[in-house]
Protein backbone atom coordinates (compact mmCIF):
# COMPACT_ATOMS: atom_id res chain seq x y z
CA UNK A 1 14.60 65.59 -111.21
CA UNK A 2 15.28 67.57 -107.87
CA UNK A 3 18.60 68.88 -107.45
CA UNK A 4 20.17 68.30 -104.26
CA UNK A 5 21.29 71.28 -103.35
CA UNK A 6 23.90 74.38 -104.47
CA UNK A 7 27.37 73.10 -105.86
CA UNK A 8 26.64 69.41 -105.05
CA UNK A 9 25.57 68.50 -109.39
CA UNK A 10 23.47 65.79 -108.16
CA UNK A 11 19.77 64.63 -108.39
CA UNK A 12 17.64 63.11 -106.43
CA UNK A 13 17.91 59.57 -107.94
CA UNK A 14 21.50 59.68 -108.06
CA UNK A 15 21.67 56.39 -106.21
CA UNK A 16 19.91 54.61 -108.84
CA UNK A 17 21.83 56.40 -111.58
CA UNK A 18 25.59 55.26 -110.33
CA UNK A 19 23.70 51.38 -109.68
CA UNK A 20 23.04 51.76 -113.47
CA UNK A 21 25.84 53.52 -114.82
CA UNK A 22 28.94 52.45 -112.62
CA UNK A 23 30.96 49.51 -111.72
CA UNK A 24 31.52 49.90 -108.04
CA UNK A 25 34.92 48.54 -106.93
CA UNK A 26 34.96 45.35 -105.18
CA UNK A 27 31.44 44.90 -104.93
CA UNK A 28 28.68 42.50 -105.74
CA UNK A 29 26.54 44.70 -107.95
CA UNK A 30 23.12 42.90 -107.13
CA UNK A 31 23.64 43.72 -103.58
CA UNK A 32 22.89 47.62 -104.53
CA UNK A 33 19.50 46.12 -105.46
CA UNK A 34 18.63 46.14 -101.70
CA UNK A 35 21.34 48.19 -100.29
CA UNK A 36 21.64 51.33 -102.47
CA UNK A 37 25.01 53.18 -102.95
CA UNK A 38 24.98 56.40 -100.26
CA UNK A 39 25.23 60.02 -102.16
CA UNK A 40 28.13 61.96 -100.37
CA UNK A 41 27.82 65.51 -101.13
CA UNK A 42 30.56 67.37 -99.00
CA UNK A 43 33.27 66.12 -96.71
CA UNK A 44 35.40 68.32 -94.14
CA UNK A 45 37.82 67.43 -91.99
CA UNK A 46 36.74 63.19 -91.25
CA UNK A 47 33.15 63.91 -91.49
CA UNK A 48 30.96 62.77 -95.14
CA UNK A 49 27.85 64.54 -95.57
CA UNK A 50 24.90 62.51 -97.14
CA UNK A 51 22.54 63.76 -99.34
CA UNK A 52 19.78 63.67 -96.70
CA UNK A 53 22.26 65.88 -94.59
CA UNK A 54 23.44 62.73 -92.18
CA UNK A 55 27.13 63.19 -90.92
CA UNK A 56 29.15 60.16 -91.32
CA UNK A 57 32.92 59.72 -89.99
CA UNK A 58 35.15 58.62 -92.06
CA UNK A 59 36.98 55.98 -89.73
CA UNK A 60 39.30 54.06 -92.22
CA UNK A 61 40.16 57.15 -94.32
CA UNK A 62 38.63 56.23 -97.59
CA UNK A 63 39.88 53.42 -98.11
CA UNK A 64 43.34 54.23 -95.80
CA UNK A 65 44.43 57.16 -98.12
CA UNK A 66 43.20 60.28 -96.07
CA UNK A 67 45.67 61.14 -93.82
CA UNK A 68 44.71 64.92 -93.04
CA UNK A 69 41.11 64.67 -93.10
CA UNK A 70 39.23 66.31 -96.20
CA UNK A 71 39.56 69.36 -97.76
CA UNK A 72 42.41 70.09 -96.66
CA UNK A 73 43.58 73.61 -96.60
CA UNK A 74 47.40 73.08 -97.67
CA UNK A 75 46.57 70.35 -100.19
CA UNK A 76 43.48 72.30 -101.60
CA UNK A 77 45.79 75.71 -101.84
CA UNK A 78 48.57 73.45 -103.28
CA UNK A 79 46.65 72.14 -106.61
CA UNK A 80 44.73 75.33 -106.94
CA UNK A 81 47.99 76.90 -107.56
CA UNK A 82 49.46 74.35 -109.70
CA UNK A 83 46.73 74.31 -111.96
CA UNK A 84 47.49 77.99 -112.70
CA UNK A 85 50.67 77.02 -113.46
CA UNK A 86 50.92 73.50 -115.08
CA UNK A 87 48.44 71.30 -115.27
CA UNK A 88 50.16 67.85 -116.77
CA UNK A 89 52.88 67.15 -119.32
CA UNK A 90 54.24 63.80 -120.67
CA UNK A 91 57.23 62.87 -118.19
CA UNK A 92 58.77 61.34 -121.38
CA UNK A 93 61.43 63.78 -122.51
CA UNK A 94 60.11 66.64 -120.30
CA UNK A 95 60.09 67.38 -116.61
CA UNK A 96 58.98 69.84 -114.18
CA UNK A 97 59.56 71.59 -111.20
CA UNK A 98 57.00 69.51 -108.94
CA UNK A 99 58.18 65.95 -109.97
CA UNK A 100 62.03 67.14 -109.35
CA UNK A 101 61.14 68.08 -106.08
CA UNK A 102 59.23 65.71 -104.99
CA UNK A 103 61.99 63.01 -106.31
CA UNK A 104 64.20 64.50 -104.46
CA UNK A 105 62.75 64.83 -100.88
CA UNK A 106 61.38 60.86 -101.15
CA UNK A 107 64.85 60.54 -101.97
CA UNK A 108 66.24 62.08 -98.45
CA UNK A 109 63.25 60.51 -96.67
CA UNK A 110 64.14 56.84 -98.09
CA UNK A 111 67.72 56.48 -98.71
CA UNK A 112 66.35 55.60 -102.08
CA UNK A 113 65.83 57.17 -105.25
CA UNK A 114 65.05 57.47 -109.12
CA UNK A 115 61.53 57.73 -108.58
CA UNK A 116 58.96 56.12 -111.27
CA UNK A 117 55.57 57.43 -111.03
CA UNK A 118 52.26 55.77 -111.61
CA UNK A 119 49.07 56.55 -110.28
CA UNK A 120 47.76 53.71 -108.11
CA UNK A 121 49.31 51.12 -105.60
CA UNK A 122 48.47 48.37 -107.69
CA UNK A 123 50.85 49.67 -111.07
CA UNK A 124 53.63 50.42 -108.23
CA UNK A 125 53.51 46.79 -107.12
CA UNK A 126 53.75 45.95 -111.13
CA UNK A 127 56.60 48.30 -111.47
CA UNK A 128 59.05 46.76 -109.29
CA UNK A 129 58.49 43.61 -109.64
CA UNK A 130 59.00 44.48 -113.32
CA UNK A 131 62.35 46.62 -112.85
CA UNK A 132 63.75 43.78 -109.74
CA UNK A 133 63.37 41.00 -112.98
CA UNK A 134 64.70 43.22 -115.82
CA UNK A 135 67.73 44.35 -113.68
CA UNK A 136 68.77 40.92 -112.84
CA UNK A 137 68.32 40.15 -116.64
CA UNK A 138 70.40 43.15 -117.52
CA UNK A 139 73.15 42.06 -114.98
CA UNK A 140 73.22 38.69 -116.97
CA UNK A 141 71.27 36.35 -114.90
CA UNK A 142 68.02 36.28 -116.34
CA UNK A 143 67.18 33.02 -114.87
CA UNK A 144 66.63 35.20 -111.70
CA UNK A 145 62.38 36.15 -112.95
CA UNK A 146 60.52 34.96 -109.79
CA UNK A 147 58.94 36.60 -107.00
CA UNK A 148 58.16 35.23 -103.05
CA UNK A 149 55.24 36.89 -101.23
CA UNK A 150 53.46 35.91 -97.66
CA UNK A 151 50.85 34.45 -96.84
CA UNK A 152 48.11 36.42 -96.43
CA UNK A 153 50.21 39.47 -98.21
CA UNK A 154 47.69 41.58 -100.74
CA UNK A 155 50.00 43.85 -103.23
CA UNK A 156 46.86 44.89 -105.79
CA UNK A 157 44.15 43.57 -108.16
CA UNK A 158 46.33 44.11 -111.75
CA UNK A 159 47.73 40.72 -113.13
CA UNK A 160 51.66 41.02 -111.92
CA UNK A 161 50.15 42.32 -108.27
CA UNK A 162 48.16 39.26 -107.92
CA UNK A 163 50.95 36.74 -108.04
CA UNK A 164 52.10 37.85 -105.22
CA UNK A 165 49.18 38.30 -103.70
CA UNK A 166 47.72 35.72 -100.80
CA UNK A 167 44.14 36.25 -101.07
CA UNK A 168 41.90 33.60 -102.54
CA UNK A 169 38.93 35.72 -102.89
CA UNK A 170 40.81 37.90 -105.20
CA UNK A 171 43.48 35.52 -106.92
CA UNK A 172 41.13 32.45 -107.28
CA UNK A 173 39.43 33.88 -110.43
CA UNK A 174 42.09 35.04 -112.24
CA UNK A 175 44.05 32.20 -111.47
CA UNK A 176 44.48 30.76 -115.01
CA UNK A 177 46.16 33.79 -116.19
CA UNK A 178 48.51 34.29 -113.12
CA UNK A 179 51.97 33.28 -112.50
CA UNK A 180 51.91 32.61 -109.10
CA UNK A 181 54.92 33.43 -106.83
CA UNK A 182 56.09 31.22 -103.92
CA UNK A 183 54.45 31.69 -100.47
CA UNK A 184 55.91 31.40 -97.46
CA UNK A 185 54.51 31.61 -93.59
CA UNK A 186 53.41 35.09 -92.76
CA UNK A 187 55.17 36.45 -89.39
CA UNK A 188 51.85 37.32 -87.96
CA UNK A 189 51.56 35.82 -84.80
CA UNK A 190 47.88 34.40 -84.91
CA UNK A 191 49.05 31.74 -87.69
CA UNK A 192 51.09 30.13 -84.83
CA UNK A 193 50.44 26.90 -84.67
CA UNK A 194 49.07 25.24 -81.11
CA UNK A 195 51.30 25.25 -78.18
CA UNK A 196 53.46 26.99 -80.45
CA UNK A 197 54.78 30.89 -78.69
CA UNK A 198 55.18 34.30 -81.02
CA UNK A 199 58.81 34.66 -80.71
CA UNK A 200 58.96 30.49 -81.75
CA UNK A 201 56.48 31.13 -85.14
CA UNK A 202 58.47 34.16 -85.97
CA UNK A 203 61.57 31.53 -85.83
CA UNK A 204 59.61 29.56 -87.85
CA UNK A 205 58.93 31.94 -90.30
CA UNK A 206 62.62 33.21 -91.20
CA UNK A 207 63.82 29.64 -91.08
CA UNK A 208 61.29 29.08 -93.58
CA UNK A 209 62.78 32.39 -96.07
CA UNK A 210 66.25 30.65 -95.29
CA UNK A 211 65.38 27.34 -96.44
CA UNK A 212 63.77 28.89 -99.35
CA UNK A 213 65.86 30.76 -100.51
CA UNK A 214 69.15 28.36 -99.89
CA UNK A 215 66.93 26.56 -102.58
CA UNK A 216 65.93 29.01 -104.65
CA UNK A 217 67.97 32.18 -104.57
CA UNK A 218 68.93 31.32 -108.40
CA UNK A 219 66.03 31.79 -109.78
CA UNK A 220 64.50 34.35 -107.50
CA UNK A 221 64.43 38.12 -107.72
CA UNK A 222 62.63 39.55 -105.23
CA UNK A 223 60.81 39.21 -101.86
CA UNK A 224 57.56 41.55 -101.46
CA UNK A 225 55.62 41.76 -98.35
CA UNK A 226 53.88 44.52 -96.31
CA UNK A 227 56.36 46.06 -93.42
CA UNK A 228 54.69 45.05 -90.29
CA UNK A 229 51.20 45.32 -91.07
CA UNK A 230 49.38 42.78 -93.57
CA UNK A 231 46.34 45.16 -94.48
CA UNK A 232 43.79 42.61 -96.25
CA UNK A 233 44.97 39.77 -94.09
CA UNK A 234 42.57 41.47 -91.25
CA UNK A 235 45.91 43.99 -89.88
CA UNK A 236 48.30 41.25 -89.13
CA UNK A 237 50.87 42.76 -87.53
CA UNK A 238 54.55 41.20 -87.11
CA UNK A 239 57.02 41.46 -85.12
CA UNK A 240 60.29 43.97 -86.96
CA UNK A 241 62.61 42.09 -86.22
CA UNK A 242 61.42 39.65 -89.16
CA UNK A 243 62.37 42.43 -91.39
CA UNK A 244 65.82 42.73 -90.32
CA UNK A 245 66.24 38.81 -90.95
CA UNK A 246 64.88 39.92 -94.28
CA UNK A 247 67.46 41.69 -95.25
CA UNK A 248 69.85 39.96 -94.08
CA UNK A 249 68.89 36.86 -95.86
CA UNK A 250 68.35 38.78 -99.33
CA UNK A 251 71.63 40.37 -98.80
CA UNK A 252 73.42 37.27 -98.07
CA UNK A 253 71.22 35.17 -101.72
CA UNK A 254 71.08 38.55 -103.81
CA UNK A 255 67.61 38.86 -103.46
CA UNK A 256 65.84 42.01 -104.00
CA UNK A 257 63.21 43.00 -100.91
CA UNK A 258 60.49 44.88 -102.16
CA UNK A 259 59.04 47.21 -99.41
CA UNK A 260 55.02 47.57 -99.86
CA UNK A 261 54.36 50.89 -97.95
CA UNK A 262 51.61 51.58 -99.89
CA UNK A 263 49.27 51.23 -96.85
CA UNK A 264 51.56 51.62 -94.03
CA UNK A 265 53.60 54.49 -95.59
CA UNK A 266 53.23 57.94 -94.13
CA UNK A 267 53.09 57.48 -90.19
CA UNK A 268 50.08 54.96 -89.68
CA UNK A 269 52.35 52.81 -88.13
CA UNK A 270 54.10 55.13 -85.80
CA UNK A 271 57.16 56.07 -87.98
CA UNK A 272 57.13 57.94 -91.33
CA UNK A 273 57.68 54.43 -92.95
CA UNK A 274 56.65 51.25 -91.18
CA UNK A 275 60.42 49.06 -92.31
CA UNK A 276 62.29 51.91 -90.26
CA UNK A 277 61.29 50.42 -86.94
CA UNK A 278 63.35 47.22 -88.27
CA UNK A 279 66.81 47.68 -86.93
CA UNK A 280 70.21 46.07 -88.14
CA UNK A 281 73.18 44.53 -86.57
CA UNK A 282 74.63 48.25 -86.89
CA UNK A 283 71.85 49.16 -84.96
CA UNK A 284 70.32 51.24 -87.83
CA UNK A 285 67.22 50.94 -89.62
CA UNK A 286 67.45 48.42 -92.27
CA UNK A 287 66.92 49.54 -96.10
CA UNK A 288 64.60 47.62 -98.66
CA UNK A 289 65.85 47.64 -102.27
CA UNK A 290 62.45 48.57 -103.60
CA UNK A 291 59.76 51.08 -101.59
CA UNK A 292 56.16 51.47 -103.68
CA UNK A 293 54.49 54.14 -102.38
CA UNK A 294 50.79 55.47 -102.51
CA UNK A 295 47.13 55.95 -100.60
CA UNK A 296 48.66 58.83 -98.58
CA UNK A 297 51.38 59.94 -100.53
CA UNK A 298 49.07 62.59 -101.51
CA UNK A 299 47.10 62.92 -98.29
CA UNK A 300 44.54 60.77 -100.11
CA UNK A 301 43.37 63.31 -102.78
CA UNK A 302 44.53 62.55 -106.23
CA UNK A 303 45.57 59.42 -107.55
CA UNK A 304 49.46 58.81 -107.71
CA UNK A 305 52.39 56.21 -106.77
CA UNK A 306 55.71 56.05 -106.62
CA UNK A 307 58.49 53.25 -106.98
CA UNK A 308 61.93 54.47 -105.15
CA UNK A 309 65.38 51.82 -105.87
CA UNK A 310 69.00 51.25 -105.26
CA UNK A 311 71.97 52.98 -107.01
CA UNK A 312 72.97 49.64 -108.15
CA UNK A 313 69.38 48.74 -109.62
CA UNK A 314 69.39 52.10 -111.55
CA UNK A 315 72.82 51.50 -112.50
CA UNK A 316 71.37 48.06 -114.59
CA UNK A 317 69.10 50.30 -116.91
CA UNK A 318 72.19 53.07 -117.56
CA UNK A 319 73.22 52.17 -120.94
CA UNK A 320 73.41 52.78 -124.60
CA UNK A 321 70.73 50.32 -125.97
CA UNK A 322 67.01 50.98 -125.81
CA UNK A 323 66.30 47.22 -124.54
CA UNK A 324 68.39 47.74 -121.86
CA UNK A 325 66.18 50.93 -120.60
CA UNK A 326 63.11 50.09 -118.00
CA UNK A 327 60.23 49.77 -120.58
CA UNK A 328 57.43 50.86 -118.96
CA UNK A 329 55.10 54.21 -119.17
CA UNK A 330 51.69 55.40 -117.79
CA UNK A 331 50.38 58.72 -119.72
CA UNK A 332 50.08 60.30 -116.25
CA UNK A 333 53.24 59.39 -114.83
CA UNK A 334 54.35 62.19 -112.49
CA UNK A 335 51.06 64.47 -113.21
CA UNK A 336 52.00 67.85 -111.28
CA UNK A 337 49.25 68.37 -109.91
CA UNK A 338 49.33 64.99 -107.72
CA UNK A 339 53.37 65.98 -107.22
CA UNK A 340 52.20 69.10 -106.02
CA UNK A 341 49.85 67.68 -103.26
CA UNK A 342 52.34 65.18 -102.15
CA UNK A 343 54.68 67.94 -101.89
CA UNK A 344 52.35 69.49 -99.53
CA UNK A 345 52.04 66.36 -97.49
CA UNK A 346 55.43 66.32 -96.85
CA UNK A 347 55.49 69.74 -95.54
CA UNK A 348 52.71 69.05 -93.09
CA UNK A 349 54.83 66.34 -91.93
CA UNK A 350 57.87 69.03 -91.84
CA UNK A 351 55.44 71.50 -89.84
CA UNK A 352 55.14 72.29 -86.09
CA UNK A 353 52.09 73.41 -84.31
CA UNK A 354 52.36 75.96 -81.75
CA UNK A 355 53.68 73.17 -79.07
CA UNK A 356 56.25 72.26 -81.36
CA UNK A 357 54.53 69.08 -81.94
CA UNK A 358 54.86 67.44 -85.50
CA UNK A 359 52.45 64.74 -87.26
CA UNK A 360 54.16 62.02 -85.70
CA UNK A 361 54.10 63.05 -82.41
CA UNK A 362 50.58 64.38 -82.21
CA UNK A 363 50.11 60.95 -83.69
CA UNK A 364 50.95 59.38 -80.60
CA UNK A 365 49.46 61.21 -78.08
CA UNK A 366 46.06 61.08 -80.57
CA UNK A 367 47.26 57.18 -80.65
CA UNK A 368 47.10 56.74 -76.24
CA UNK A 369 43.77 58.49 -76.10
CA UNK A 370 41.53 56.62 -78.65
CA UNK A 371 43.45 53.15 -77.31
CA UNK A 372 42.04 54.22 -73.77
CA UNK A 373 38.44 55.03 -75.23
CA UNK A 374 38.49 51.66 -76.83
CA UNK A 375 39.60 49.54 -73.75
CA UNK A 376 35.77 48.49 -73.48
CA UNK A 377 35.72 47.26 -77.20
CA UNK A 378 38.50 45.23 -76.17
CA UNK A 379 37.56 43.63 -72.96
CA UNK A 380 34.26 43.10 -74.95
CA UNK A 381 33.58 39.07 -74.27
CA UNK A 382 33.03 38.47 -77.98
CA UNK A 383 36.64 39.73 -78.90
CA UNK A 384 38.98 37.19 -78.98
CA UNK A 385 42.63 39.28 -79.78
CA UNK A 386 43.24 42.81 -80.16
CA UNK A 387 46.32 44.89 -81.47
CA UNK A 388 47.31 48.28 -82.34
CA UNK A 389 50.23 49.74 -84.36
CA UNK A 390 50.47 53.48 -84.75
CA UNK A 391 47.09 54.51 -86.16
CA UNK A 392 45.93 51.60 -87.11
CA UNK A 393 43.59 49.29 -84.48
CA UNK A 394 42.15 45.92 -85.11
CA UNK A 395 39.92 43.58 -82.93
CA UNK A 396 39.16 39.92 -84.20
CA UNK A 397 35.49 39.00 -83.40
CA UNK A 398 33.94 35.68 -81.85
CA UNK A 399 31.84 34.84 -85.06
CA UNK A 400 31.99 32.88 -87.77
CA UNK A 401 28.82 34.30 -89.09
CA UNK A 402 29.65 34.86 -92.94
CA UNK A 403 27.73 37.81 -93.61
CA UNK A 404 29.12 40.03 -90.42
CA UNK A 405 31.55 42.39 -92.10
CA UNK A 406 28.21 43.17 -94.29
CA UNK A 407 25.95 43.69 -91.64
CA UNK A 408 28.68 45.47 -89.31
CA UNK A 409 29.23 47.91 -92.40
CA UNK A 410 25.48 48.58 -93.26
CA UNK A 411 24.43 49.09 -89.35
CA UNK A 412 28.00 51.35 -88.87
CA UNK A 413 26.75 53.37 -91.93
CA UNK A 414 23.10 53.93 -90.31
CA UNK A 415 25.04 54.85 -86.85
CA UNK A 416 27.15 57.62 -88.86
CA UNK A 417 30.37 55.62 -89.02
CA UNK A 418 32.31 54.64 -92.10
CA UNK A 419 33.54 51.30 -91.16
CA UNK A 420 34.41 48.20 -93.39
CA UNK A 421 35.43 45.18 -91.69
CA UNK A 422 37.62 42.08 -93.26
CA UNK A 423 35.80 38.95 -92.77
CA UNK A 424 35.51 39.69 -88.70
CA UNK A 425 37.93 41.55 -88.15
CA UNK A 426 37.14 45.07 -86.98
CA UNK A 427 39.15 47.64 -87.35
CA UNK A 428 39.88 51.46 -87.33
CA UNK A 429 41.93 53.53 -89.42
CA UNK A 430 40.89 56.65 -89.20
CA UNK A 431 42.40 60.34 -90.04
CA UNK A 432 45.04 62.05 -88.36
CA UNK A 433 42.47 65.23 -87.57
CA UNK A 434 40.23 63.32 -85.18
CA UNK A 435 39.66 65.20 -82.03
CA UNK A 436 38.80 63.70 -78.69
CA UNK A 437 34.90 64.23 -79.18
CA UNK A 438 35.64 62.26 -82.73
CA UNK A 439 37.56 59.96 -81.23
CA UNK A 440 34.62 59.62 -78.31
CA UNK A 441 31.70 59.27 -80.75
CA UNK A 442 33.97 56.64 -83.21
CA UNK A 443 35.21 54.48 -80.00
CA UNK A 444 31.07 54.30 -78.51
CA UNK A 445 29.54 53.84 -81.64
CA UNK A 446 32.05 50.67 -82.66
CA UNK A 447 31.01 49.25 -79.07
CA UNK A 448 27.72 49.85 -79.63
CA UNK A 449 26.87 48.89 -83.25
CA UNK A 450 29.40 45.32 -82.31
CA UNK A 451 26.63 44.37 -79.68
CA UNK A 452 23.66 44.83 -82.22
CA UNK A 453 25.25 43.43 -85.05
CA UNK A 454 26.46 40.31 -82.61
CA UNK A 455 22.84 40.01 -81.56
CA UNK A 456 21.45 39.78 -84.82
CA UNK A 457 23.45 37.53 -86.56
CA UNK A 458 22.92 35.31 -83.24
CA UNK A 459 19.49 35.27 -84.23
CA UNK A 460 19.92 34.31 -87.57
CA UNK A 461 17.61 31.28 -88.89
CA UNK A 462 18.82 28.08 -90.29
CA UNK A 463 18.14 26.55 -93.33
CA UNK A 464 16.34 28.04 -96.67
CA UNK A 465 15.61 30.84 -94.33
CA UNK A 466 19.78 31.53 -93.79
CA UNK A 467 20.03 31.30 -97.22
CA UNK A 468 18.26 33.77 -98.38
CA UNK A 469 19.44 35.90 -95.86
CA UNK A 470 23.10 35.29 -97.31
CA UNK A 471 21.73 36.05 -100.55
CA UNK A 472 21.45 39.43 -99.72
CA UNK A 473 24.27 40.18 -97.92
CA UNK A 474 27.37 41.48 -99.47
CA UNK A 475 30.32 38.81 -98.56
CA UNK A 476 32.93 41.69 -100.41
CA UNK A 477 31.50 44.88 -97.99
């Protein structure tokens, strides 16, 4: 076997050896029959490195967890030097100097606090939907164990996550051993129905909640939904001021709100969390009861999530008798290492350059240019909306050509790009770190692999032919 090269552990035939030996994530494994995994070797900055020596960028972060690009120098430095100091320790009866910290500074960040740690987005959705139920039981109203979610909404894969979860393709298996939640209209304006404005669906939509819950506040706990941007929904975006009728309707049934940052979290929306652009009658941004928290909580480089509450939820665990603690544990909860590189996101937030410029603001001035590069993409006579929020971009695409996100992400992959569309609905997510060239080559090469992609599956034959050629495309890609 040929080694690929110094430092990189891998052989030639690594391909075939992870088809054989892994699971891929939300994949069809037969596809990797015909379309074999690509061998990344190094990454810097948004750029992958095959194992051929191709450059790819990285323009939906991995997945939407890389904020800062990769290897990052603070977040690199950060774990080296935890490691020398404490690697992990059980969070149960122990602490350390990392999770304390880290608690603390969500805490200021939020207006929450009591962090509980997990290490994926998925566990943090389980987590409060958990603690929201067992604090109402604890206050005496158990009868108060349901959930509402959106349509459209996508919280994770793990049982709990999927009942609130609005995405057949994912919940229609496991249906049998679900327990679905309620789902009510989603606020994105593209569900509206014919003749019907955005400002008149978004009525629509918070009637809707009201009605609901003037029906079923009694027996419901919580509300969980994404703030302003419904990732796996194809970036439906909403207007904030459904979140402030949010609150004001759980406030006025006692209804938790459980804020799902996990994707939106961390300034790809424009603010450091995407429910503070949601302002009250105070004029003041409104407060969920719950905020789960991952993908780039730690800048996208070791696993790790975090669940921030209420006083007043807290204050339902706080007692003498072991049932009436939050009963729930993951063996890495609060791993220092992952504390220490979201500790080290935070400070890159904190940081200046030598403009006196901050994430957020660089953000938007990064935000103006690639919006400009793109204007062709989005005059583009096969797009039929387009939207952008922060750092995130989406265009919905003339086609209803079943197979396109696969073919968009294979030909996007041979162009150098790392895109992944949902269903057809393109869309960009890239890195914080790109710079103008990056955002030039990302903003041409969409353009340009949209207008081959658009003429092939144009040409697409009908019949057995079409079949086959569904066969062995990958429907998940």
């Amino acid at each position: 076997m040929t080694n690929l090269g110094p430092g990189t552990g891998l052989d030639a035939d690594w391909a075939e050896r992870s088809r054989q030996a892994v699971w891929h994530p939300c994949t069809q494994m037969k596809v990797h029959e015909h379309v074999p995994p690509r061998p990344i070797v190094s990454a810097q900055g948004p750029w992958l490195v095959d194992d051929q020596g191709h450059r790819i960028l990285d323009a939906v972060s991995s997945w939407w967890v890389n904020l800062f690009g990769h290897n990052f120098a603070p977040l690199r430095e950060a774990i080296c030097d935890q490691f020398t100091k404490v690697d992990h320790i059980m969070l149960a009866g122990l602490t350390h100097a990392p999770v304390v910290e880290l608690s603390e500074r969500l805490g200021r960040l939020t207006g929450l606090g009591h962090a509980f740690y997990a290490s994926d987005g998925a566990s943090a959705t389980e987590i409060a939907l958990k603690m929201s139920a067992h604090s109402w039981r604890n206050r005496g109203r158990a009868g108060k164990h349901r959930f509402i979610g959106l349509e459209g909404g996508y919280h994770g894969e793990t049982a709990g996550a999927l009942s609130v979860t609005d995405i057949p393709l994912f919940r229609e298996s496991y249906a049998p051993l679900l327990r679905l939640s309620a789902t009510l209209p989603s606020p994105d304006a593209r569900r509206a129905a014919p003749g019907v404005s955005p400002a008149q669906h978004l009525q629509h939509c918070i009637d809707a909640l009201a009605a609901h819950l003037a029906e079923h506040a009694h027996e419901t706990a919580a509300l969980i939904l994404e703030p302003l941007v419904q990732g796996a929904a194809g970036m439906a975006m909403h207007d904030p001021a459904y979140l402030a009728a949010v609150r004001r309707l759980c406030d006025q049934h006692e209804v938790h709100w459980i804020a799902d940052e996990i994707a939106v979290g961390f300034g790809r929306t424009g603010t450091l969390f995407a429910h503070q652009q949601a302002r009250g009658a105070d004029g003041l941004p409104v407060k969920p009861d719950f905020i789960c928290l991952s993908k780039g909580l730690t800048g996208g480089v070791l696993p790790l999530s975090a669940v921030l509450t209420t006083d007043a939820v807290y204050a339902a665990f706080y007692d003498d008798r072991t049932a009436h603690g939050f009963l729930h544990s993951h063996s890495y909860t609060g791993n220092p290492l992952a504390c220490r590189a979201a500790l080290a996101v935070l400070d890159a937030f904190d940081a200046r350059d030598a403009e006196g410029l901050g994430v957020l603001e660089r953000n938007r001035i990064a935000a103006e240019r690639f919006t400009a590069l793109t204007e062709p993409l989005s005059r583009h006579p096969r797009v039929k909306a387009h939207r952008h929020l922060g750092m995130i971009w989406a265009w919905d695409i003339d086609t209803h050509e079943p197979t396109f996100a696969a073919r968009y992400h294979r030909a996007a992959l041979a162009a150098g790009l790392l895109l992944r569309p949902i269903g057809a609905t393109l869309y960009a997510m890239p890195p914080y770190v790109l710079t103008p060239d990056d955002q030039r080559v990302l903003a041409e090469g969409m353009l340009r692999v949209l207008d081959a992609v658009l003429a092939e599956v144009d040409a697409l034959p009908q019949g057995g032919d079409r079949a086959a050629a569904l066969a062995a495309s990958n429907p998940m890609a």
